[in-house]
PDB file of N, CA and C in Angstrom:
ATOM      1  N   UNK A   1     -13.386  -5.433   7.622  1.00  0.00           N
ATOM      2  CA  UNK A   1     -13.513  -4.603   6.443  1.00  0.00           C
ATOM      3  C   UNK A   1     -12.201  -4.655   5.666  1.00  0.00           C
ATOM      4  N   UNK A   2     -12.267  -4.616   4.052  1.00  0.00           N
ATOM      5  CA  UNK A   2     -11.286  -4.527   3.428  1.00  0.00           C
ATOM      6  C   UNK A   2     -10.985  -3.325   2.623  1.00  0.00           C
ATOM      7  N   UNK A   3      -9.681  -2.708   3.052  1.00  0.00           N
ATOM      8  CA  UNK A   3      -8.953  -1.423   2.161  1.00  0.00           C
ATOM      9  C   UNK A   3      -8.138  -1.630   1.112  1.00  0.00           C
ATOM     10  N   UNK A   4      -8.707  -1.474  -0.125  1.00  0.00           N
ATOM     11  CA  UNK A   4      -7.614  -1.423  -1.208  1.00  0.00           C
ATOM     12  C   UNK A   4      -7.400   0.382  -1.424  1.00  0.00           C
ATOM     13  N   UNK A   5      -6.104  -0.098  -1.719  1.00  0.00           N
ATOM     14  CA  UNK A   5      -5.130   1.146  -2.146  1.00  0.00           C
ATOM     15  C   UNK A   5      -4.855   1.366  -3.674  1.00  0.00           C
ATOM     16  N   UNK A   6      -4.555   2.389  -4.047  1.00  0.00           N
ATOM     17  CA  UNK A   6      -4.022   2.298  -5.426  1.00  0.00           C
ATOM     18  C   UNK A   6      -2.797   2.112  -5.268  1.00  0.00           C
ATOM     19  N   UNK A   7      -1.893   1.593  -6.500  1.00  0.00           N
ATOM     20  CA  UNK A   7      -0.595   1.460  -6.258  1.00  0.00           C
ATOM     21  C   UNK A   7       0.356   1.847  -5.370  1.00  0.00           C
ATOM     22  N   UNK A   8       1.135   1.646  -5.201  1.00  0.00           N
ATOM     23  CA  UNK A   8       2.466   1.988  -4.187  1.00  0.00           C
ATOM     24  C   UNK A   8       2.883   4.008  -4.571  1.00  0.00           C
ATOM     25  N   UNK A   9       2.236   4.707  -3.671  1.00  0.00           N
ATOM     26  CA  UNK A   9       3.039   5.975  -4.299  1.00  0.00           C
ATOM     27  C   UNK A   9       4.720   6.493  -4.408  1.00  0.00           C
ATOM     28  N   UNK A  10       5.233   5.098  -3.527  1.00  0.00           N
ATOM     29  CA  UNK A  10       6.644   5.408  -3.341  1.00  0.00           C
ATOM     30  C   UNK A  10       7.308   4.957  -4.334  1.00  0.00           C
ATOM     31  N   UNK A  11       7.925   5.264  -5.412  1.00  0.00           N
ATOM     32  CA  UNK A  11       8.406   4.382  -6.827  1.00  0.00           C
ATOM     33  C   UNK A  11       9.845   4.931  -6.678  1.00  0.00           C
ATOM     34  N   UNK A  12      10.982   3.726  -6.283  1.00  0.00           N
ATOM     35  CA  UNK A  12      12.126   4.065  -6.414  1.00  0.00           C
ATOM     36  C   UNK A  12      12.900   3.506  -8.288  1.00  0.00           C
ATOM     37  N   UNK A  13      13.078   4.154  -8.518  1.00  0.00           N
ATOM     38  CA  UNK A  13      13.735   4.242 -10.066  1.00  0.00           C
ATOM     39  C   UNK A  13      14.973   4.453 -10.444  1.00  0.00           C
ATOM     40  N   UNK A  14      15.926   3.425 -10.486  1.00  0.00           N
ATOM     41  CA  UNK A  14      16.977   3.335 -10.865  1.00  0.00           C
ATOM     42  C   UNK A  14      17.494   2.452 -12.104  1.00  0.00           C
ATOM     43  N   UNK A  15      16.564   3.225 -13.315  1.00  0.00           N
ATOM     44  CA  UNK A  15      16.961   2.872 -14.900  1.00  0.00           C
ATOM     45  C   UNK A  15      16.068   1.103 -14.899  1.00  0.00           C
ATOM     46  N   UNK A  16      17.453   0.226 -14.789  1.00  0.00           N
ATOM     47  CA  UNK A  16      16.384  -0.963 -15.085  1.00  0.00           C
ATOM     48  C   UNK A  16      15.596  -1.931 -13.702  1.00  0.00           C
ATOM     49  N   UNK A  17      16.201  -0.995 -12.605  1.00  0.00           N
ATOM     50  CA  UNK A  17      15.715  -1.348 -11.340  1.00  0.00           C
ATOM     51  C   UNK A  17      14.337  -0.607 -10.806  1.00  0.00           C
ATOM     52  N   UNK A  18      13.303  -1.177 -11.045  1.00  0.00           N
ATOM     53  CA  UNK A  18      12.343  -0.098  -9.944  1.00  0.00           C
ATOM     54  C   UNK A  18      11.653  -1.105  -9.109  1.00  0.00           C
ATOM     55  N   UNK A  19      11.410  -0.065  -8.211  1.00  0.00           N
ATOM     56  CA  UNK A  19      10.789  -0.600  -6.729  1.00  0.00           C
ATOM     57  C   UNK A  19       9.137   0.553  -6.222  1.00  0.00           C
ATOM     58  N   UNK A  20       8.126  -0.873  -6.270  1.00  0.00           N
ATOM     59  CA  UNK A  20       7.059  -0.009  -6.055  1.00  0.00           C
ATOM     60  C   UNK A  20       6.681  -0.210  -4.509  1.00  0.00           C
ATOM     61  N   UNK A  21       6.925   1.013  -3.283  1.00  0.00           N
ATOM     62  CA  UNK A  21       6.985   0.396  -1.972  1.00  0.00           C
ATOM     63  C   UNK A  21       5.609   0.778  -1.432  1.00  0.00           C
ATOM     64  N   UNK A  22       4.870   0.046  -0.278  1.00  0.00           N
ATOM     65  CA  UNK A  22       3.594   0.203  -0.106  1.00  0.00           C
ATOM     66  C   UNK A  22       4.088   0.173   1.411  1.00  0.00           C
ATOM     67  N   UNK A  23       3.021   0.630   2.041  1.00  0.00           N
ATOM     68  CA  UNK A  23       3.068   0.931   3.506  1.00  0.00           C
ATOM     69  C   UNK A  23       1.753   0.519   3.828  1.00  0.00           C
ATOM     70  N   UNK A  24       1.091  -0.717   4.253  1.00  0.00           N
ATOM     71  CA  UNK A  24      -0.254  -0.910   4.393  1.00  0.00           C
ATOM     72  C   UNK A  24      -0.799  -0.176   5.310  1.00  0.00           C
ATOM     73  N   UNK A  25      -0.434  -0.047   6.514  1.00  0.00           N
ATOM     74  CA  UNK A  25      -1.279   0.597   7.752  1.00  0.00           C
ATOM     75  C   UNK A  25      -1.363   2.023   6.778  1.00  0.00           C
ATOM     76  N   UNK A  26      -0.534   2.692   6.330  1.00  0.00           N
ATOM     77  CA  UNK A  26      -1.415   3.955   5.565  1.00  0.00           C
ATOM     78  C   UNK A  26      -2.808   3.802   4.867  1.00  0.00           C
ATOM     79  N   UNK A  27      -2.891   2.763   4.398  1.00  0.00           N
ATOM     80  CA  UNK A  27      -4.230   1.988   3.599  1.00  0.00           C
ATOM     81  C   UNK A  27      -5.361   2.465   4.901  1.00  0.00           C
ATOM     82  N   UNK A  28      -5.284   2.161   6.185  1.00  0.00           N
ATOM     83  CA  UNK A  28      -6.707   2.325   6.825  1.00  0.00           C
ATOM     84  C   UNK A  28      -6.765   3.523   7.381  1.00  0.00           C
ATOM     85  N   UNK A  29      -7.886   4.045   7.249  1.00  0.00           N
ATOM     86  CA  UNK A  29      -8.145   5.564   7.956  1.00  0.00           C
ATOM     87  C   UNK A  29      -8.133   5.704   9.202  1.00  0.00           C
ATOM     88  N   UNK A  30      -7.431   6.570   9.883  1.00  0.00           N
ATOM     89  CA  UNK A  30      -7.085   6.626  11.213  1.00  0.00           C
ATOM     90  C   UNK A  30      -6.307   6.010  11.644  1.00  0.00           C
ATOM     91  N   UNK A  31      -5.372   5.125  11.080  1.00  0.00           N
ATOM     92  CA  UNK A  31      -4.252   4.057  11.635  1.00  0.00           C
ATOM     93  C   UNK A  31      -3.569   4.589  12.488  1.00  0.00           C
ATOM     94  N   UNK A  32      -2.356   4.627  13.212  1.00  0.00           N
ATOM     95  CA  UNK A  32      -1.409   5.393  13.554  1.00  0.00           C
ATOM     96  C   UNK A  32      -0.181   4.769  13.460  1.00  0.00           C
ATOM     97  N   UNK A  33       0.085   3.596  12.534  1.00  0.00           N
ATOM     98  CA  UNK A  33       0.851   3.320  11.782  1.00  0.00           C
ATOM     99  C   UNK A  33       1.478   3.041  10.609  1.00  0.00           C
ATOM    100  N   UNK A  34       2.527   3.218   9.819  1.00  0.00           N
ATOM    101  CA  UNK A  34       2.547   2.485   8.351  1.00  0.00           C
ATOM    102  C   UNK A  34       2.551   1.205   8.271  1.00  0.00           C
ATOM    103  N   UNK A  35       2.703   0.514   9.282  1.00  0.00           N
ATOM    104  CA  UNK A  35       2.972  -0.873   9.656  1.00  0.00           C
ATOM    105  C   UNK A  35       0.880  -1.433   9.353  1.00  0.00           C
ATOM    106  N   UNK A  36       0.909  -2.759   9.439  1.00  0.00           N
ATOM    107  CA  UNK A  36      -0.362  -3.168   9.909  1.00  0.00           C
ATOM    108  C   UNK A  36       0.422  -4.702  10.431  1.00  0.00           C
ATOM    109  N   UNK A  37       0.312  -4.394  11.755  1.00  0.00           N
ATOM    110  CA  UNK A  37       0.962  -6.109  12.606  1.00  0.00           C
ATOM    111  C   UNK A  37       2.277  -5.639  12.107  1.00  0.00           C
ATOM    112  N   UNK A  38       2.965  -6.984  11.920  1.00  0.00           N
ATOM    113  CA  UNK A  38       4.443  -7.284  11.490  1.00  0.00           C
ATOM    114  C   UNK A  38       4.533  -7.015   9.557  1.00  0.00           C
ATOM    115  N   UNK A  39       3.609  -6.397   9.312  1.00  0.00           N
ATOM    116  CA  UNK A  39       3.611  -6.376   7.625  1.00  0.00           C
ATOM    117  C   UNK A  39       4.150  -4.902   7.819  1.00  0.00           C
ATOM    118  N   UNK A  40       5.455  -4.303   7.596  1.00  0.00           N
ATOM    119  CA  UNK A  40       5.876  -3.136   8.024  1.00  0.00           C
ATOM    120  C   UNK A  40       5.805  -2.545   6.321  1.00  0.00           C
ATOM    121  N   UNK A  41       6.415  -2.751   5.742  1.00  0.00           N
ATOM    122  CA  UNK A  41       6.444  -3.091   4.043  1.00  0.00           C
ATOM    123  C   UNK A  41       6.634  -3.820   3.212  1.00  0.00           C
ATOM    124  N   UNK A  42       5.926  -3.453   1.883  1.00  0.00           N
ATOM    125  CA  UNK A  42       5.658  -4.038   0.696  1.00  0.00           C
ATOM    126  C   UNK A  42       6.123  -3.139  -0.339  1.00  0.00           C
ATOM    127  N   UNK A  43       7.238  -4.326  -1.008  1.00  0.00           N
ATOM    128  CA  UNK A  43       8.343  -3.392  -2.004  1.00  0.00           C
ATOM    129  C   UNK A  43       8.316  -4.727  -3.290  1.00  0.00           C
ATOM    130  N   UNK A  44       7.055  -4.199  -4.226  1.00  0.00           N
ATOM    131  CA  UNK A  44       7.445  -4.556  -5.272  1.00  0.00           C
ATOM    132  C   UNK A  44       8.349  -4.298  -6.480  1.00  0.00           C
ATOM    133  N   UNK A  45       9.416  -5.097  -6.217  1.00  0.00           N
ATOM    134  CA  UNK A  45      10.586  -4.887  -7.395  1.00  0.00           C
ATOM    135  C   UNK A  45      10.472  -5.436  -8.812  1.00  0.00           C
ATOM    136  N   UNK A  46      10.810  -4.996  -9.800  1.00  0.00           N
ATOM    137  CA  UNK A  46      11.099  -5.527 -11.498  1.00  0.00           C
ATOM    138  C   UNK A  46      12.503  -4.914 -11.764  1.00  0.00           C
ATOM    139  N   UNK A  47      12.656  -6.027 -12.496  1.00  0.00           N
ATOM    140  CA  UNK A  47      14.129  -6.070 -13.224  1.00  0.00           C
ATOM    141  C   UNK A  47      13.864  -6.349 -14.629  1.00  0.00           C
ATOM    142  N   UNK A  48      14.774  -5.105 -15.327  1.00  0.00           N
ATOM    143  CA  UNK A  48      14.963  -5.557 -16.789  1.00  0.00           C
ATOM    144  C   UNK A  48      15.628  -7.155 -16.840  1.00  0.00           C
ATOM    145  N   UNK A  49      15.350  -7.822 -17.900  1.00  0.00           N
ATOM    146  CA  UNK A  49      15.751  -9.056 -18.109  1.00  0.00           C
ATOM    147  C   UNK A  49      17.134  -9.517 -18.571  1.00  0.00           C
ATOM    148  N   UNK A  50      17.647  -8.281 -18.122  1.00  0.00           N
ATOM    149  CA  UNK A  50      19.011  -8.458 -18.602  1.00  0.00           C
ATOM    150  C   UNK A  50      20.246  -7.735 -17.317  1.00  0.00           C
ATOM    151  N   UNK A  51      19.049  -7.697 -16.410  1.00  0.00           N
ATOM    152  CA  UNK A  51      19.885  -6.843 -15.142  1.00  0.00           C
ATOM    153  C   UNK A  51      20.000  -8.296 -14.227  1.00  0.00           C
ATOM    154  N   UNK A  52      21.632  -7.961 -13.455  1.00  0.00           N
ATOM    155  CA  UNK A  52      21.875  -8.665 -12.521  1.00  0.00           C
ATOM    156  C   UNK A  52      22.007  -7.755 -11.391  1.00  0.00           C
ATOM    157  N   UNK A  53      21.718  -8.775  -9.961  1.00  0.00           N
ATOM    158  CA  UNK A  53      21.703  -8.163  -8.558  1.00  0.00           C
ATOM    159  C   UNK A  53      22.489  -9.176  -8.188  1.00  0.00           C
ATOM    160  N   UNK A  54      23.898  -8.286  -7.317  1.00  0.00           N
ATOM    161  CA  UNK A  54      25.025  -9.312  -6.867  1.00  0.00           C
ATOM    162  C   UNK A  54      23.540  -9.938  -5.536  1.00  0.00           C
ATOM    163  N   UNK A  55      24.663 -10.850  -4.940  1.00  0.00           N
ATOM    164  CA  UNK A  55      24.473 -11.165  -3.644  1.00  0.00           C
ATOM    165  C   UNK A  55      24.282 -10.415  -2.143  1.00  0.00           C
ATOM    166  N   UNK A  56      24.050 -10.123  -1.709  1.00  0.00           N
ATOM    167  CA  UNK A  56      23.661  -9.033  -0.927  1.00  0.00           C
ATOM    168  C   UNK A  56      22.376  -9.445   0.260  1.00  0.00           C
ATOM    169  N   UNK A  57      23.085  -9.632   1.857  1.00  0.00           N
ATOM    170  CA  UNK A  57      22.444  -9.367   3.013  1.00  0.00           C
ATOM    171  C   UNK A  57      21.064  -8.622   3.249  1.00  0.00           C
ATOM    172  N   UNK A  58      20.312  -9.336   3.880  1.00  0.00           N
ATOM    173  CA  UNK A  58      18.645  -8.730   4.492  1.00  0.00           C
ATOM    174  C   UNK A  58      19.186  -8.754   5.878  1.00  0.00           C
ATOM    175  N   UNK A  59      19.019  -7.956   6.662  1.00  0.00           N
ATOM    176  CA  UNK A  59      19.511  -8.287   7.843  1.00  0.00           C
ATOM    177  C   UNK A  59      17.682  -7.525   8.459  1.00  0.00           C
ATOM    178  N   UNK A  60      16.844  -8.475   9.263  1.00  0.00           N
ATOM    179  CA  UNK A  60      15.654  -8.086   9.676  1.00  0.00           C
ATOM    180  C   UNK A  60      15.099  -8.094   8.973  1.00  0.00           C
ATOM    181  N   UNK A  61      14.749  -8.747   7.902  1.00  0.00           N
ATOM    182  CA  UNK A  61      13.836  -8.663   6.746  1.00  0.00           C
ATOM    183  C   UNK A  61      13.511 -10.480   6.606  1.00  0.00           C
ATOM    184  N   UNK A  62      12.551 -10.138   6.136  1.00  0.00           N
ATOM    185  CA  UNK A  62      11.359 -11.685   5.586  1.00  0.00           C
ATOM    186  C   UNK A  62      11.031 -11.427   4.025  1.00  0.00           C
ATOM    187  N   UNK A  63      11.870 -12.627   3.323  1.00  0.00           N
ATOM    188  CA  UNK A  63      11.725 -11.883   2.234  1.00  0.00           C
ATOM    189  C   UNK A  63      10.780 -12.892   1.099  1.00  0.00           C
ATOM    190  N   UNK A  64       9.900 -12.563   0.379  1.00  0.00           N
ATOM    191  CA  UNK A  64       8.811 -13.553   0.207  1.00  0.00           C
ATOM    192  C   UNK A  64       8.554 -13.288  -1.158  1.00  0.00           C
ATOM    193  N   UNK A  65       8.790 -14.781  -2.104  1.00  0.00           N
ATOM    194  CA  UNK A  65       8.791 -14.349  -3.219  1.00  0.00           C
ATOM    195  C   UNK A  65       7.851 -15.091  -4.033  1.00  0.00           C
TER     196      UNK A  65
END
């Protein structure tokens, strides 16, 4: 069976940075995790087109673009 969610309710907002974060295992009823498997989260980011992000470490993260 497939669960769609509405958007990400977690919206981090920092001017031209936002981040829309999703937690799939919340998506199925009765889960008892935010996780589903190794998909722990989903953090869709946008950048104004004029914003830079230095360089900066994932340490435990898979990052998929």
């Amino acid at each position: 069976m497939r669960y769609k969610a509405e958007r990400a309710p977690m919206v981090i907002d920092q001017g031209k940075f936002v981040v829309h974060a999703a937690m799939p295992g919340l998506n199925i009823p009765g889960h008892p995790d935010h996780g589903y498997g190794p998909l722990a989260l989903i953090a869709e980011s946008f950048t104004a087109s004029d914003t830079w992000i230095t360089m900066h470490e994932h340490v435990q993260d898979e990052i998929i673009s």
